[in-house]
C-alpha atoms as a PDB file:
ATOM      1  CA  UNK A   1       6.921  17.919   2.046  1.00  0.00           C
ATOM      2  CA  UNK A   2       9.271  14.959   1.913  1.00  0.00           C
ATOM      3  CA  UNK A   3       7.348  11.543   3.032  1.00  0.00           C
ATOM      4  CA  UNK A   4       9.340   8.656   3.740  1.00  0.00           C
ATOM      5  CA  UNK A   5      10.181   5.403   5.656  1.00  0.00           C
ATOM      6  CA  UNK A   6      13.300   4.385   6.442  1.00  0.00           C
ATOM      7  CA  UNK A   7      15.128   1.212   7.365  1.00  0.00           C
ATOM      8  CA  UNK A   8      18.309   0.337   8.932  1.00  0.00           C
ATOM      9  CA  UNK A   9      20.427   2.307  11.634  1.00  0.00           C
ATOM     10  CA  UNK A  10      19.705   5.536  10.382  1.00  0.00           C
ATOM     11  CA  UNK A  11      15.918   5.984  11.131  1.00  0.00           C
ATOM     12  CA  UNK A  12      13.956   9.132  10.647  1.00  0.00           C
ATOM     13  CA  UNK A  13      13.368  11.042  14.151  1.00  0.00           C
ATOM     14  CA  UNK A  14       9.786  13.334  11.953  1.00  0.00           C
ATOM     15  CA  UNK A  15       6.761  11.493  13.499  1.00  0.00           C
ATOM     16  CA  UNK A  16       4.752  13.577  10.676  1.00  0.00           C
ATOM     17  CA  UNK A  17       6.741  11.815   7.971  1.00  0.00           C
ATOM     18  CA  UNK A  18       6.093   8.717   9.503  1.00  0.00           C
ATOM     19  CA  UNK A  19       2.435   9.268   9.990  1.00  0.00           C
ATOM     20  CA  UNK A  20       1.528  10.818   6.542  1.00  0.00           C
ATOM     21  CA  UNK A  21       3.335   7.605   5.124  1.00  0.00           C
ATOM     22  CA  UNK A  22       1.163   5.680   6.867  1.00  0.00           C
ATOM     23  CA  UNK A  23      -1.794   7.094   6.004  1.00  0.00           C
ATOM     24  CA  UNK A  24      -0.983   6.964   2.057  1.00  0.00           C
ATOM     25  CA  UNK A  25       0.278   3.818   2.473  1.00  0.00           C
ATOM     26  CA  UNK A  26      -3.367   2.835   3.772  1.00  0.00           C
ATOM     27  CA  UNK A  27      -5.725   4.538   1.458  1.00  0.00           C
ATOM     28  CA  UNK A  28      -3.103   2.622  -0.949  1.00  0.00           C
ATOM     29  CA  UNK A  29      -4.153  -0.393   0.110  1.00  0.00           C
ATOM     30  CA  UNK A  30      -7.670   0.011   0.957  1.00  0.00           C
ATOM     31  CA  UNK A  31      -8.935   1.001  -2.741  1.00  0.00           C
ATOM     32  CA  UNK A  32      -6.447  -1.596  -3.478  1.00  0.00           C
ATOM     33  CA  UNK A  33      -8.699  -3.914  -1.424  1.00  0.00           C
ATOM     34  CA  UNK A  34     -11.761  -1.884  -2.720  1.00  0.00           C
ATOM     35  CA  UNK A  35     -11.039  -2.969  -6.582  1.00  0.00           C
ATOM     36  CA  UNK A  36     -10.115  -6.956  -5.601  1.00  0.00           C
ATOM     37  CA  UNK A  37     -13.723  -7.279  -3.776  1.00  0.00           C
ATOM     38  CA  UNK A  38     -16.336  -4.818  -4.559  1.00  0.00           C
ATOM     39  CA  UNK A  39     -14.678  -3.635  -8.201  1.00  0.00           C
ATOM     40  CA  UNK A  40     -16.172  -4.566 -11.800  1.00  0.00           C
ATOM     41  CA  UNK A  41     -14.632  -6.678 -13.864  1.00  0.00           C
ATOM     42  CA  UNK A  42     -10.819  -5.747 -14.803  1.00  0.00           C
ATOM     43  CA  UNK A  43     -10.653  -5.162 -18.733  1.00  0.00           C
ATOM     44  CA  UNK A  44      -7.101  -5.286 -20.632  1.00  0.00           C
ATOM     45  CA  UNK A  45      -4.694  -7.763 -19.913  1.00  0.00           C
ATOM     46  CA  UNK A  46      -2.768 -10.497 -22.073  1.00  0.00           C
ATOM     47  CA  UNK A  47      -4.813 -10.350 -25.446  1.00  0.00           C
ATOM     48  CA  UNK A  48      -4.954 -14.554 -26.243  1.00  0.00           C
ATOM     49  CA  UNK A  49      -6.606 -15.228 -22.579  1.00  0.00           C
ATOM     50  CA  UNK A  50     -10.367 -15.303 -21.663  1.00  0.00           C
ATOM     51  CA  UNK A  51     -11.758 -12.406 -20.101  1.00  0.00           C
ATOM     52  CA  UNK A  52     -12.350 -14.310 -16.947  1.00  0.00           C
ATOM     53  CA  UNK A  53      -8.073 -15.375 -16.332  1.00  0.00           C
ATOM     54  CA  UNK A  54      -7.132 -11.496 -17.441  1.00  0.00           C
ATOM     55  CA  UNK A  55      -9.840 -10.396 -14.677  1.00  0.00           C
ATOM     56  CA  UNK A  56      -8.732 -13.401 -12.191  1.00  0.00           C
ATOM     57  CA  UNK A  57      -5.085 -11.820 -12.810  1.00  0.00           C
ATOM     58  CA  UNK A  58      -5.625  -8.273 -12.333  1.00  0.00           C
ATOM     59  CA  UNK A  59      -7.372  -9.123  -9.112  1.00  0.00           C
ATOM     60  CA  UNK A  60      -4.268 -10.807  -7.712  1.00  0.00           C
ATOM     61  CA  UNK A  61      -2.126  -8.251  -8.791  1.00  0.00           C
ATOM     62  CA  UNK A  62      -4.220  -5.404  -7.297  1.00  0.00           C
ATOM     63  CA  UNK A  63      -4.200  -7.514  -3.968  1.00  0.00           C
ATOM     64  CA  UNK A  64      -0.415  -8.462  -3.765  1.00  0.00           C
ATOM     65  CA  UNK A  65       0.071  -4.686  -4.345  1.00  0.00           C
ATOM     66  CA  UNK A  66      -2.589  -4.020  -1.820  1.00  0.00           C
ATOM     67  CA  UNK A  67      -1.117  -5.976   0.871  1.00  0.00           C
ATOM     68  CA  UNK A  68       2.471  -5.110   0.495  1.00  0.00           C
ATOM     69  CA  UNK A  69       0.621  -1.172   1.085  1.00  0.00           C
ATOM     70  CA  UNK A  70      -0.759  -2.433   3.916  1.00  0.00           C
ATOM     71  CA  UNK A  71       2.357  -3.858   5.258  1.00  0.00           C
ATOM     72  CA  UNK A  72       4.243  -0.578   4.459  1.00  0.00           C
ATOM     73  CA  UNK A  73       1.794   1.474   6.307  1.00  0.00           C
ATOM     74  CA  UNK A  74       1.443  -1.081   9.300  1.00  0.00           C
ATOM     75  CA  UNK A  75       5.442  -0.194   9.308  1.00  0.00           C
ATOM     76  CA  UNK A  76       5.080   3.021   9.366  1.00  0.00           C
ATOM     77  CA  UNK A  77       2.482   3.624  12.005  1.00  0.00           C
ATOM     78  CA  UNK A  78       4.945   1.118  14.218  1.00  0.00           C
ATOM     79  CA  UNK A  79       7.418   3.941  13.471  1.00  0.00           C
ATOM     80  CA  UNK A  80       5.006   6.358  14.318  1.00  0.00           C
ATOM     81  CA  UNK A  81       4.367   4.939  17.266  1.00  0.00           C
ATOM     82  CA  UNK A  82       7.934   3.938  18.537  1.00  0.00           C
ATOM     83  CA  UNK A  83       9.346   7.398  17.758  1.00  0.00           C
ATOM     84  CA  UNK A  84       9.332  10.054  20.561  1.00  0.00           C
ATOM     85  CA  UNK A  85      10.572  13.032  18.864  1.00  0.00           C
ATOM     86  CA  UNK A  86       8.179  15.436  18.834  1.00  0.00           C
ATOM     87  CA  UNK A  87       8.620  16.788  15.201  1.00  0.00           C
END
């Protein structure tokens, strides 16, 4: 199974692909979410920083990724929603 989103004048008419997008897109973001708030501390990172700036960094990366997810699958439910082919 193919899942995608698409953009422009050509727009998928599958409500399934637009739905299952959506859904990955959201359990994307919300461990994404998970990991910034409730997660441990983040180990790795640039080796000459503190522990505390390599954690403070992987927690904005993990969110930035984490809302552009939940962008993508707030798109794709719109999709969902707007499309009225029964596929």
């Amino acid at each position: 199974m193919a899942i995608k989103i698409s953009f422009g004048s050509t727009r998928s008419n599958s409500r399934i692909s637009s739905l299952a997008g959506g859904v990955i897109c959201l359990l994307l973001s919300a461990f994404g979410f998970y990991v910034v708030f409730f997660g441990s501390e983040i180990s790795g990172g640039i080796p000459l920083l503190p522990d505390a700036l390599n954690t403070l960094f992987g927690r904005i990366i993990f969110g930035l990724g984490a809302l552009f997810t939940g962008g993508l699958s707030v798109y794709a439910f719109m999709e969902f929603f707007r499309n009225k082919s029964s596929n």
